[in-house]
PDB file of N, CA and C in Angstrom:
ATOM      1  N   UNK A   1      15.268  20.386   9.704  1.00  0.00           N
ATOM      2  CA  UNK A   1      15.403  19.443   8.624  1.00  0.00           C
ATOM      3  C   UNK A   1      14.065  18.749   8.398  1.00  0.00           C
ATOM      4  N   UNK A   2      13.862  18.274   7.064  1.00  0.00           N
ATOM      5  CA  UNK A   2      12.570  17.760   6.814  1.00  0.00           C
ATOM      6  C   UNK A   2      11.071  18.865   6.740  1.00  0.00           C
ATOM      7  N   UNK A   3      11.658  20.013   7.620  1.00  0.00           N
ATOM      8  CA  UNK A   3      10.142  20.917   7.418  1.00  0.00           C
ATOM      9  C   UNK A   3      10.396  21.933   6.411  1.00  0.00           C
ATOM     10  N   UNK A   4       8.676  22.151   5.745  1.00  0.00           N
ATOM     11  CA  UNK A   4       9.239  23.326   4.785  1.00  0.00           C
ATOM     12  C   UNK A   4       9.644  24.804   5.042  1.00  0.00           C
ATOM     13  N   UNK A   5      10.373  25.422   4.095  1.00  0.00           N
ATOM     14  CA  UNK A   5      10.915  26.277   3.834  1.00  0.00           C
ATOM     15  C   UNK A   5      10.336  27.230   4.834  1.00  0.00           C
ATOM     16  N   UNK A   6       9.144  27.557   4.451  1.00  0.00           N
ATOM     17  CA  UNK A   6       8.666  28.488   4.843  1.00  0.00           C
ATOM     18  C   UNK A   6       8.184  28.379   6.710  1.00  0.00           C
ATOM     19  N   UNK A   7       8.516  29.821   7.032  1.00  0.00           N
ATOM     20  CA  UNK A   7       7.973  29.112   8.936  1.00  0.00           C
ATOM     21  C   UNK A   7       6.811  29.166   9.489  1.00  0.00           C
ATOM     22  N   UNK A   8       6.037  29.289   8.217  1.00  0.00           N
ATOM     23  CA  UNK A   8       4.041  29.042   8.410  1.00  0.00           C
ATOM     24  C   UNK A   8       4.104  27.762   8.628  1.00  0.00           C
ATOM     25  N   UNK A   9       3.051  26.950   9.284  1.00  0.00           N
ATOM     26  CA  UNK A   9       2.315  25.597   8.961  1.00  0.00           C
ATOM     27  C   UNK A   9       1.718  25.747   7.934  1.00  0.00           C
ATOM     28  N   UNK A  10       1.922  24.881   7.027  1.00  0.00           N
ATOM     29  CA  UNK A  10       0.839  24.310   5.788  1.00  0.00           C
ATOM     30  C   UNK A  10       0.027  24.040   6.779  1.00  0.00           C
ATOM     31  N   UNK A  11      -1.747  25.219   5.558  1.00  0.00           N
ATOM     32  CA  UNK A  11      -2.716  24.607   6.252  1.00  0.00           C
ATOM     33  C   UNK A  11      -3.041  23.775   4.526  1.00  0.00           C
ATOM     34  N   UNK A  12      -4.059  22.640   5.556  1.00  0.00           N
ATOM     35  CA  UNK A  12      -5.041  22.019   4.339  1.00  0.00           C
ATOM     36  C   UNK A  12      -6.295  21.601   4.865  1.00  0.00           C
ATOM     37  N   UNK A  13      -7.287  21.289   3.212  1.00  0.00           N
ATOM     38  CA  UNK A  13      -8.075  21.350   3.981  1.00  0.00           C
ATOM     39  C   UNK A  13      -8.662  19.821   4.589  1.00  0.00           C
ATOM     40  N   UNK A  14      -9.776  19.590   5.752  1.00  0.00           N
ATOM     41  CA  UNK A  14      -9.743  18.933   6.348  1.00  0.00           C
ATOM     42  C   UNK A  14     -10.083  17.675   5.802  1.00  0.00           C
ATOM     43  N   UNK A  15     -10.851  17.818   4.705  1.00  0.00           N
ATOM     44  CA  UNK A  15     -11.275  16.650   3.681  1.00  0.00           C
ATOM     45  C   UNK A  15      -9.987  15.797   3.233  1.00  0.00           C
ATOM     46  N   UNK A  16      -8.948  16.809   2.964  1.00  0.00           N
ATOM     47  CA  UNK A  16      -7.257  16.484   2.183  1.00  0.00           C
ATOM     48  C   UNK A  16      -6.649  15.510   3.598  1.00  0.00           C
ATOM     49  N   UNK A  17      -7.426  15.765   4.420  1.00  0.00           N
ATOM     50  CA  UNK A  17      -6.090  15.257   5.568  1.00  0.00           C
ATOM     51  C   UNK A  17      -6.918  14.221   6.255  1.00  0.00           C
ATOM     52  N   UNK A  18      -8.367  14.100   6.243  1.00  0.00           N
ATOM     53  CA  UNK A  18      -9.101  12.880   6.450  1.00  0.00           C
ATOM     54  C   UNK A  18      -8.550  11.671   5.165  1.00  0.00           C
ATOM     55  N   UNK A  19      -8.644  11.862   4.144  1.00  0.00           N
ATOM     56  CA  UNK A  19      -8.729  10.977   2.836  1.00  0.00           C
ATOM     57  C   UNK A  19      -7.268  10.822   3.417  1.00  0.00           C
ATOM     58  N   UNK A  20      -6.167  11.260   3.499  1.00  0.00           N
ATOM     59  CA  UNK A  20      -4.725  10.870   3.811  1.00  0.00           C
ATOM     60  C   UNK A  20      -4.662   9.987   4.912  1.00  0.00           C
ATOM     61  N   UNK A  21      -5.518  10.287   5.974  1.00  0.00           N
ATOM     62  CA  UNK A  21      -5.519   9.491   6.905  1.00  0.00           C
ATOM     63  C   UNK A  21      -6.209   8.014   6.679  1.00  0.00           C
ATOM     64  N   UNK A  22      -6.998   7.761   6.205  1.00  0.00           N
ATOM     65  CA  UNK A  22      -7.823   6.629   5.593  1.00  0.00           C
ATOM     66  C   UNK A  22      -7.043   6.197   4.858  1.00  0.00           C
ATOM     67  N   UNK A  23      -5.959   6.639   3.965  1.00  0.00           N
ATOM     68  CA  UNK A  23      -4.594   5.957   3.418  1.00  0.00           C
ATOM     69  C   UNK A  23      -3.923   5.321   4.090  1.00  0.00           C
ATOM     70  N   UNK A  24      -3.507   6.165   4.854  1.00  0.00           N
ATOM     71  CA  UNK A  24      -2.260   5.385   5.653  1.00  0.00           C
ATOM     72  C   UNK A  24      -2.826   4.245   6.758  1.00  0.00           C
ATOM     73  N   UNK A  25      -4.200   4.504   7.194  1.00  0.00           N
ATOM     74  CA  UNK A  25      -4.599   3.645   7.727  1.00  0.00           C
ATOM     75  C   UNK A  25      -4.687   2.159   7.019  1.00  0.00           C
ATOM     76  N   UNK A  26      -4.913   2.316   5.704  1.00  0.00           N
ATOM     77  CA  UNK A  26      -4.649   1.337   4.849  1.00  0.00           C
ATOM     78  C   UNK A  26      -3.426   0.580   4.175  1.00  0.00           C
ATOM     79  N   UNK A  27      -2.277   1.335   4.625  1.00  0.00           N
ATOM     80  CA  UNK A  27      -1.079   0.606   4.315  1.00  0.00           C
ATOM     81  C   UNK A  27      -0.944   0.377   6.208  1.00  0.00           C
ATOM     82  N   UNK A  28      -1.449   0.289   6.979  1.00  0.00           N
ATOM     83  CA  UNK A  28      -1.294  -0.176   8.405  1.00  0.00           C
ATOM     84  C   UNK A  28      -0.935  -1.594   8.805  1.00  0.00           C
ATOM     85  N   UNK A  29      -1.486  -2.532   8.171  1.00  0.00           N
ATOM     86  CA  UNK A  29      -1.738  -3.384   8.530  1.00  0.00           C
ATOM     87  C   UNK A  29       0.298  -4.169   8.044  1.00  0.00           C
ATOM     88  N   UNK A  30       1.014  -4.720   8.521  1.00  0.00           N
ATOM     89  CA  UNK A  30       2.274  -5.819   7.813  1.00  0.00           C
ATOM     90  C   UNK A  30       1.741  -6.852   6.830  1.00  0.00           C
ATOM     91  N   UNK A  31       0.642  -7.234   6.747  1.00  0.00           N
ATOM     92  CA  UNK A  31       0.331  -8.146   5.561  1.00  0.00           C
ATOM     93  C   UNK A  31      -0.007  -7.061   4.210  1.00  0.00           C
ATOM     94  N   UNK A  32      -0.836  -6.141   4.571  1.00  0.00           N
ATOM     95  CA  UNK A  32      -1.231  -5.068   3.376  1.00  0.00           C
ATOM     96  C   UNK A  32       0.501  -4.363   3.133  1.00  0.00           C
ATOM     97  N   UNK A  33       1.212  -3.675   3.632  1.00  0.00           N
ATOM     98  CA  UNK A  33       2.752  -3.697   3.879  1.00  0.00           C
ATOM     99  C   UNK A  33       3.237  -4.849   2.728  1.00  0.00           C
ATOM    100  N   UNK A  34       3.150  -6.066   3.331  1.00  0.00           N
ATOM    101  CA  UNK A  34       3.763  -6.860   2.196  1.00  0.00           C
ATOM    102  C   UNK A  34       3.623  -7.222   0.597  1.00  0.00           C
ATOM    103  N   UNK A  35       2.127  -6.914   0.748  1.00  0.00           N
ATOM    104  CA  UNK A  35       1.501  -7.229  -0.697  1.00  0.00           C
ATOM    105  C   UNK A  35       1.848  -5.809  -1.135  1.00  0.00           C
ATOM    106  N   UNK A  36       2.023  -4.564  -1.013  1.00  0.00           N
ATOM    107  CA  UNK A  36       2.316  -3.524  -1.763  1.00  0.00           C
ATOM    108  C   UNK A  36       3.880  -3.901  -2.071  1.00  0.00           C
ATOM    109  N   UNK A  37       4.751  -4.430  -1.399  1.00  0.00           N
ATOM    110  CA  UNK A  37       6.143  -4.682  -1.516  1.00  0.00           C
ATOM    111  C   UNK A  37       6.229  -5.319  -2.781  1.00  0.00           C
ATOM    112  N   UNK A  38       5.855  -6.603  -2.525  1.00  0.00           N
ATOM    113  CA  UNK A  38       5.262  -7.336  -4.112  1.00  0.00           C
ATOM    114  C   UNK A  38       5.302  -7.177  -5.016  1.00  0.00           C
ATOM    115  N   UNK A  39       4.360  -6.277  -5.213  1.00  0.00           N
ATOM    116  CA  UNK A  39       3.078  -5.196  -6.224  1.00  0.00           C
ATOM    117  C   UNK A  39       4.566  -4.814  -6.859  1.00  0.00           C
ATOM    118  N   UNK A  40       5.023  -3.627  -6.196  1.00  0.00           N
ATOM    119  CA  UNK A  40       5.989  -3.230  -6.468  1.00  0.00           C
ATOM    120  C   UNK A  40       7.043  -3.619  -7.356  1.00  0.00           C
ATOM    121  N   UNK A  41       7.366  -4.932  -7.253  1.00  0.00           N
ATOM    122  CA  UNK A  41       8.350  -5.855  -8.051  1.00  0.00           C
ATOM    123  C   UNK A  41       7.418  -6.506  -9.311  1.00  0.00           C
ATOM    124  N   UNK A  42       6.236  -6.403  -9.138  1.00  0.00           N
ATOM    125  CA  UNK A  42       6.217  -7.432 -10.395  1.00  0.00           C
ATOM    126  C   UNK A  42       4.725  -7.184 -10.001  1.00  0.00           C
ATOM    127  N   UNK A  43       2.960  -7.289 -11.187  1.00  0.00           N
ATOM    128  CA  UNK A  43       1.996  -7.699 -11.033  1.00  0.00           C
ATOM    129  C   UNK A  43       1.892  -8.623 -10.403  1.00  0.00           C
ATOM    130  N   UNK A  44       0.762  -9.126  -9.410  1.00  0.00           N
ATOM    131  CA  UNK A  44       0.497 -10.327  -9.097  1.00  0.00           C
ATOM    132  C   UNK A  44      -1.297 -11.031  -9.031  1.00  0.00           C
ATOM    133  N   UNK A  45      -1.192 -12.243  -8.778  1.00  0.00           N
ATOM    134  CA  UNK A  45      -2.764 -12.732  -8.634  1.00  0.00           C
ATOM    135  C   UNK A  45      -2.767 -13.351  -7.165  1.00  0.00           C
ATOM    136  N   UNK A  46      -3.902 -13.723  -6.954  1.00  0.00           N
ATOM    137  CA  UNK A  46      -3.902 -13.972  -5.322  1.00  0.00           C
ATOM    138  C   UNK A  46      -3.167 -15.086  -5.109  1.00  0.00           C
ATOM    139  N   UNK A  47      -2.965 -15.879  -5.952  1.00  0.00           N
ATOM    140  CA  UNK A  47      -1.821 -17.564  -5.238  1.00  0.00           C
ATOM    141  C   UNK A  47      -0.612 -17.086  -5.642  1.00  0.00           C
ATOM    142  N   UNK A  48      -0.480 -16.099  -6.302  1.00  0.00           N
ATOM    143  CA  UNK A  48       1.584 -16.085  -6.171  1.00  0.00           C
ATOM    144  C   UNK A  48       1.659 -15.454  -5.114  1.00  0.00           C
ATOM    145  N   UNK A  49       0.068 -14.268  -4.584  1.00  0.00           N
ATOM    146  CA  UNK A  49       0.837 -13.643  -2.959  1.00  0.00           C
ATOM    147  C   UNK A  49       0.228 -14.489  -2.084  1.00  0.00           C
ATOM    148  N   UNK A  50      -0.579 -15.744  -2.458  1.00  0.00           N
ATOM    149  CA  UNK A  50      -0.595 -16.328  -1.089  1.00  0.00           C
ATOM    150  C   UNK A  50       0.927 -17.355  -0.992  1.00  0.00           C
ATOM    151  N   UNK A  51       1.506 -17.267  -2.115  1.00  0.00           N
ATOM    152  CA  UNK A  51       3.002 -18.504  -2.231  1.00  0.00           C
ATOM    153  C   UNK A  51       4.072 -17.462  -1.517  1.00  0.00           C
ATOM    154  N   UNK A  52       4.006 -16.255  -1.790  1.00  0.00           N
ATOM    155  CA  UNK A  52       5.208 -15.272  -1.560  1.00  0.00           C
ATOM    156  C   UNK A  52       5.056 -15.222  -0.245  1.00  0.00           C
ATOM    157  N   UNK A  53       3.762 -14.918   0.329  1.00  0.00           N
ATOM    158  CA  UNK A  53       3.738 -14.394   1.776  1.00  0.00           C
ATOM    159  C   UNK A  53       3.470 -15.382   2.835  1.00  0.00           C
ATOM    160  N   UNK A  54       3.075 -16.643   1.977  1.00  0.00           N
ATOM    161  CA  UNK A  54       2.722 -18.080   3.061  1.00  0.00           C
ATOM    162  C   UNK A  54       1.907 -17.273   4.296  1.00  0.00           C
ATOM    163  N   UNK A  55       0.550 -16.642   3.598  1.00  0.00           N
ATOM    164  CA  UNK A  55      -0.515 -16.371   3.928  1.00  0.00           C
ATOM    165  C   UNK A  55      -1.541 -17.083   3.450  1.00  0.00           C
ATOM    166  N   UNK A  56      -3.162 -17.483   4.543  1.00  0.00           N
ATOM    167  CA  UNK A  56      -3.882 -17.834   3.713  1.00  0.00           C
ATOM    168  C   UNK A  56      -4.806 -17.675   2.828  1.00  0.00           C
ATOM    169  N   UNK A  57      -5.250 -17.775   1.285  1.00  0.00           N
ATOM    170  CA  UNK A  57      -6.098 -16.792   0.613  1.00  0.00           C
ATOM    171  C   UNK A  57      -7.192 -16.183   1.282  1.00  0.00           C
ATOM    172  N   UNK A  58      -8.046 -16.607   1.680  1.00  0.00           N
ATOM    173  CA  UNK A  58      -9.010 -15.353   2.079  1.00  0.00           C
ATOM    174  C   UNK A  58      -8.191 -14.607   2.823  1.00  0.00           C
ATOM    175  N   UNK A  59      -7.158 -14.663   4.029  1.00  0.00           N
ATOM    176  CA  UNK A  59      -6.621 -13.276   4.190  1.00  0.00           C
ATOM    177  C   UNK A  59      -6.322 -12.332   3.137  1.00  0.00           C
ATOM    178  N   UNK A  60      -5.585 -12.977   2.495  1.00  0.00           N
ATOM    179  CA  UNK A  60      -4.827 -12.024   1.313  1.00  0.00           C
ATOM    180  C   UNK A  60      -5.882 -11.486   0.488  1.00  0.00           C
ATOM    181  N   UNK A  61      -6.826 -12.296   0.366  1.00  0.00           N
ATOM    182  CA  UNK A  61      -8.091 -11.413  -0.610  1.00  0.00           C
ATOM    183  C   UNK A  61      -8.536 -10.279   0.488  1.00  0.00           C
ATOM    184  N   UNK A  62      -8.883 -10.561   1.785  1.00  0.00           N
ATOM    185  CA  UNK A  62      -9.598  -9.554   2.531  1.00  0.00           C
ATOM    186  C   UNK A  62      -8.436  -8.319   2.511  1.00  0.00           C
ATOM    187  N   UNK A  63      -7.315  -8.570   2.372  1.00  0.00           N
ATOM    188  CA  UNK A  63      -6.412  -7.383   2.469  1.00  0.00           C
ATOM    189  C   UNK A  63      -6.212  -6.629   1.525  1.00  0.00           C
ATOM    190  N   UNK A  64      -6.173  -7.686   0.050  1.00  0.00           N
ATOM    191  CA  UNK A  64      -6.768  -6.840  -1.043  1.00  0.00           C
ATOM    192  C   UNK A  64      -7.903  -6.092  -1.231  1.00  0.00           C
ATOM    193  N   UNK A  65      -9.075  -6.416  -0.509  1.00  0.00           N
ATOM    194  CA  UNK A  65     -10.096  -5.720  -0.836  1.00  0.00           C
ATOM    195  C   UNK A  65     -10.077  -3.879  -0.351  1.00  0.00           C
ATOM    196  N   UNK A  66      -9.074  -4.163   1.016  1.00  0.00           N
ATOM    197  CA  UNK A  66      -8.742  -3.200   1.711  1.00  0.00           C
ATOM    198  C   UNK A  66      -8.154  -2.191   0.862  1.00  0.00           C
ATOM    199  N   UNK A  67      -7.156  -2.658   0.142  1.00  0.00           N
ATOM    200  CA  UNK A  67      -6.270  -1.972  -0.106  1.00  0.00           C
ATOM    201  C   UNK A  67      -7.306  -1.056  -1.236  1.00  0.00           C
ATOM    202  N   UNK A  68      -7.625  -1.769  -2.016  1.00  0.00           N
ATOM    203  CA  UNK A  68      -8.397  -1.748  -3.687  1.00  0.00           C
ATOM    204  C   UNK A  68      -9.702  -0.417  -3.644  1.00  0.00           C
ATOM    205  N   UNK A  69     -10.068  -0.327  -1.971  1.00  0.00           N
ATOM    206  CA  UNK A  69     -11.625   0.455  -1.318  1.00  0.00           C
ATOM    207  C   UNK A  69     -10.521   1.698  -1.523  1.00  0.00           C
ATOM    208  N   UNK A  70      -9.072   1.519  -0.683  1.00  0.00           N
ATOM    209  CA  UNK A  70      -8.326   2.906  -0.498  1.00  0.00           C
ATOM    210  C   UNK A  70      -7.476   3.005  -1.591  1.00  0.00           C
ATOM    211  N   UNK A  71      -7.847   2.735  -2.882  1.00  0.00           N
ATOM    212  CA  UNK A  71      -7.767   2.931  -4.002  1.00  0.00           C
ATOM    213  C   UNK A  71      -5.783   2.660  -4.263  1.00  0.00           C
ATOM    214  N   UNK A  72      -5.221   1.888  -3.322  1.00  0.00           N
ATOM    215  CA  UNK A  72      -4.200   1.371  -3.646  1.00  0.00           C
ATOM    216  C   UNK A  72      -3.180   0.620  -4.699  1.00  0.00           C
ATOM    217  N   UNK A  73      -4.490  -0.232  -5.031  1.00  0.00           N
ATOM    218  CA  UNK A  73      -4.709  -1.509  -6.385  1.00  0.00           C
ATOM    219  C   UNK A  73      -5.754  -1.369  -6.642  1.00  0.00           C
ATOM    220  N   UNK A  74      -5.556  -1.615  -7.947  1.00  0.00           N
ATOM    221  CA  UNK A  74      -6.316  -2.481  -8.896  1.00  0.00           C
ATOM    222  C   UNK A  74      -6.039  -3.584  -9.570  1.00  0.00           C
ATOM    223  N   UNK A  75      -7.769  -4.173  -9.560  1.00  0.00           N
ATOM    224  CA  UNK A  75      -7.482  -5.550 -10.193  1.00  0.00           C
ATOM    225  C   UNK A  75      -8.215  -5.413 -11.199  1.00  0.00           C
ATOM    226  N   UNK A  76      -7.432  -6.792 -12.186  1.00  0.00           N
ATOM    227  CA  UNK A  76      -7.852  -6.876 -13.600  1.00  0.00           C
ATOM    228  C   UNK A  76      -8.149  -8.065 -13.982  1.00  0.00           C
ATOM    229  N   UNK A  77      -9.417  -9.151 -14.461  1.00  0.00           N
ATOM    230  CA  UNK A  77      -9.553 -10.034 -14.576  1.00  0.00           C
ATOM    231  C   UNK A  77      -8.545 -10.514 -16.009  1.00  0.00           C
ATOM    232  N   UNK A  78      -8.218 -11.683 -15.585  1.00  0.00           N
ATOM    233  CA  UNK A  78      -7.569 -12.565 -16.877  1.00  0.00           C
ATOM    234  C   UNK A  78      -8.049 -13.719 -16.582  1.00  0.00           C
ATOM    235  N   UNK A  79      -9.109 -14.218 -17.506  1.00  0.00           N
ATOM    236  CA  UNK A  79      -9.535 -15.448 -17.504  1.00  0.00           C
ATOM    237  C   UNK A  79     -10.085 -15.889 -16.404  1.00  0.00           C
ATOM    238  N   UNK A  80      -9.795 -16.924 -15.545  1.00  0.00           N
ATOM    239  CA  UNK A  80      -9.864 -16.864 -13.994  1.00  0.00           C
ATOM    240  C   UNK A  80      -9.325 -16.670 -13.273  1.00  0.00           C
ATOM    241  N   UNK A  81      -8.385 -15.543 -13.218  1.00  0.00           N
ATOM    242  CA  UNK A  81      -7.554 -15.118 -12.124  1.00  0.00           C
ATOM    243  C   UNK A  81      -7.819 -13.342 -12.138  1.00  0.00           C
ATOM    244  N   UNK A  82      -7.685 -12.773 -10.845  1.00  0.00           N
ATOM    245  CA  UNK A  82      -7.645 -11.301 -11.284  1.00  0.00           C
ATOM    246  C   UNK A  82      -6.110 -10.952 -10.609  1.00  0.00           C
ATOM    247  N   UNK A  83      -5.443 -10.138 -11.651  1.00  0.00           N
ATOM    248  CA  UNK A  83      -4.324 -10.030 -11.568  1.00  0.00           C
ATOM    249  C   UNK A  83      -4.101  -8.451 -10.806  1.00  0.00           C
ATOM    250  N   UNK A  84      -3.726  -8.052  -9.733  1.00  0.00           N
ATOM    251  CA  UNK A  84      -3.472  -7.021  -8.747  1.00  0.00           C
ATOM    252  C   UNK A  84      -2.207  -5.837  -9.748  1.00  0.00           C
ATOM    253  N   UNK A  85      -2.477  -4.656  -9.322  1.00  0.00           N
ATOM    254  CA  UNK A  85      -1.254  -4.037  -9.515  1.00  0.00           C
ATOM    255  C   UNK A  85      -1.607  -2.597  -8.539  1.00  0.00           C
ATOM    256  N   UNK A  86      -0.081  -1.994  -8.434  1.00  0.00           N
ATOM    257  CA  UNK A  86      -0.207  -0.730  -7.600  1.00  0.00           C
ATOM    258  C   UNK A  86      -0.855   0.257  -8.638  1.00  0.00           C
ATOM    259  N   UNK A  87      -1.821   1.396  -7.786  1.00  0.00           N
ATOM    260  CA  UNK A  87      -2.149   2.249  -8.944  1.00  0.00           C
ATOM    261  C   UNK A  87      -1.085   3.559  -9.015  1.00  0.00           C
ATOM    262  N   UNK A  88      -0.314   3.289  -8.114  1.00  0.00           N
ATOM    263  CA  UNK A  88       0.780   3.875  -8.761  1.00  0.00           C
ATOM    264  C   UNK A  88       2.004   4.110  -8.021  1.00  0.00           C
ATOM    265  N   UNK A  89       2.999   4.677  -7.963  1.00  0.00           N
ATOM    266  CA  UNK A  89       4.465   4.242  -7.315  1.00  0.00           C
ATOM    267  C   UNK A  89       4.701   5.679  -6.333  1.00  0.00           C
ATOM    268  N   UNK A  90       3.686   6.228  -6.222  1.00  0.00           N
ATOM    269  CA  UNK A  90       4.095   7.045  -5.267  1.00  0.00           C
ATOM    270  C   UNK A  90       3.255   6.576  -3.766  1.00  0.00           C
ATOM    271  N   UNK A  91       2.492   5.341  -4.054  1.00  0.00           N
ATOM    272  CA  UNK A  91       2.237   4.409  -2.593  1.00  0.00           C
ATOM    273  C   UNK A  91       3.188   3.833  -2.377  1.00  0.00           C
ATOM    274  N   UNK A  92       4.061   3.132  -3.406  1.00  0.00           N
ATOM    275  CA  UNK A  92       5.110   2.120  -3.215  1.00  0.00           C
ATOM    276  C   UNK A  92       6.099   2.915  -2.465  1.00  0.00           C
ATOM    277  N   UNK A  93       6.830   4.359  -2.355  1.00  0.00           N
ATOM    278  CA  UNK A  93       7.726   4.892  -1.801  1.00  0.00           C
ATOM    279  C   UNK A  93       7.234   4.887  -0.361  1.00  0.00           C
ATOM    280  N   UNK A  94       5.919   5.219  -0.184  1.00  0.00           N
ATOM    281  CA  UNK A  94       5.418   5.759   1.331  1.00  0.00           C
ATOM    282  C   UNK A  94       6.009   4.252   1.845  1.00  0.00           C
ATOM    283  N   UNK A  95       5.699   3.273   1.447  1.00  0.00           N
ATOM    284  CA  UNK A  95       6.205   1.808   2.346  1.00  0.00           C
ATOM    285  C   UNK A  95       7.595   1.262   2.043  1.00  0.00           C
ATOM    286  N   UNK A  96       7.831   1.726   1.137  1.00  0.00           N
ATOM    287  CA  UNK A  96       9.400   1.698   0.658  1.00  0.00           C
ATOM    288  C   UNK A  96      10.211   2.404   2.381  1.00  0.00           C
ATOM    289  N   UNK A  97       9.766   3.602   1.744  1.00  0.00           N
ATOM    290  CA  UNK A  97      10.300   4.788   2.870  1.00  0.00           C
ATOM    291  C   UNK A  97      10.047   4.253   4.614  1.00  0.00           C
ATOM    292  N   UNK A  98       8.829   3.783   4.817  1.00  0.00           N
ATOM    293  CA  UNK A  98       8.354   3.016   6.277  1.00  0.00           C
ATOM    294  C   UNK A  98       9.339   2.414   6.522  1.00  0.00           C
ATOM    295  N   UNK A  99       9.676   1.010   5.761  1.00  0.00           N
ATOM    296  CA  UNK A  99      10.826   0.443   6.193  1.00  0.00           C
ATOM    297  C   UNK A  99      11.789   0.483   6.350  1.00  0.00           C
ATOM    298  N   UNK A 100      12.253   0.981   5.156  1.00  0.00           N
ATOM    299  CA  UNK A 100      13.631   1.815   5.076  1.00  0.00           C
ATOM    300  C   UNK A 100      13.921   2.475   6.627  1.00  0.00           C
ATOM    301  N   UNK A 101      12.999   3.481   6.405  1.00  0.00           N
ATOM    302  CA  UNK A 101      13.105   4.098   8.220  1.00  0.00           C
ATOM    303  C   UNK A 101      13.362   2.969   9.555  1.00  0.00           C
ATOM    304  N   UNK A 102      12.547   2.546   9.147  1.00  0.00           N
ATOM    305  CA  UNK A 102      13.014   1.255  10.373  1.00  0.00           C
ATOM    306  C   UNK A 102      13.633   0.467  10.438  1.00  0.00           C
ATOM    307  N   UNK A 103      14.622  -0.175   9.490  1.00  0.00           N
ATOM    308  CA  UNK A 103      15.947  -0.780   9.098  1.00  0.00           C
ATOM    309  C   UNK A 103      16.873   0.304   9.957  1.00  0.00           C
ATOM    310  N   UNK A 104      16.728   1.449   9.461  1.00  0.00           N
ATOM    311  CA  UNK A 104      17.928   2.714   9.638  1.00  0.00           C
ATOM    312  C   UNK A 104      18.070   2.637  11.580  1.00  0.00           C
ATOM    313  N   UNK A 105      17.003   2.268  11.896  1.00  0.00           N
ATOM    314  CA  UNK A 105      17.032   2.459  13.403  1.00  0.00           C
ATOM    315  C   UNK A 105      17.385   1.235  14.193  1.00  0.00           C
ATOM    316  N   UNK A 106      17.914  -0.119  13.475  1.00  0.00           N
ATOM    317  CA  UNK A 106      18.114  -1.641  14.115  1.00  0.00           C
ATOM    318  C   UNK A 106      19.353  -1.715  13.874  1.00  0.00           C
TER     319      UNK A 106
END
């Protein structure tokens, strides 16, 4: 269950599975975890996720920056705020799915 079809290993190549790894290393962290949760529900700017997560801003910016390098989010200036969003919803499942998994096991 869960493996593919076929009874080869998928190969790939090593570049594909470094860059994947530098992903997931980037949803690693439970604060980066939370701000994709967020993301997920609604755009945000750094004081609604420092209000949501009762984190303090420079964390939450340093975690954004994290995320934003492993091309997670993007931000968009409005006026004086830059407003965060996922770059797209197939990160949101990988942490969707994380937890989910670990709910299933408590």
């Amino acid at each position: 269950m869960g493996r593919p079809a076929s009874s080869e290993p998928a190969v790939m190549p090593p570049g594909v599975l470094a860059d994947a790894g530098e992903l997931l290393r980037a949803l690693a962290a439970p604060v980066r975890i939370a701000i994709v949760l967020q993301l997920r529900e609604a755009d945000r700017c750094v004081h609604e996720l420092v209000d949501e997560l009762d984190v303090a801003q420079p964390l939450i910016s340093q975690h954004l920056r994290v995320l934003k390098t492993a091309g997670v989010v993007q931000g968009e200036r409005r006026g004086r705020e830059v407003v965060y969003r996922l770059v797209d919803d197939h990160l949101a499942h990988i942490v969707v799915d994380a937890v989910a998994h670990v709910q299933e096991g408590k």
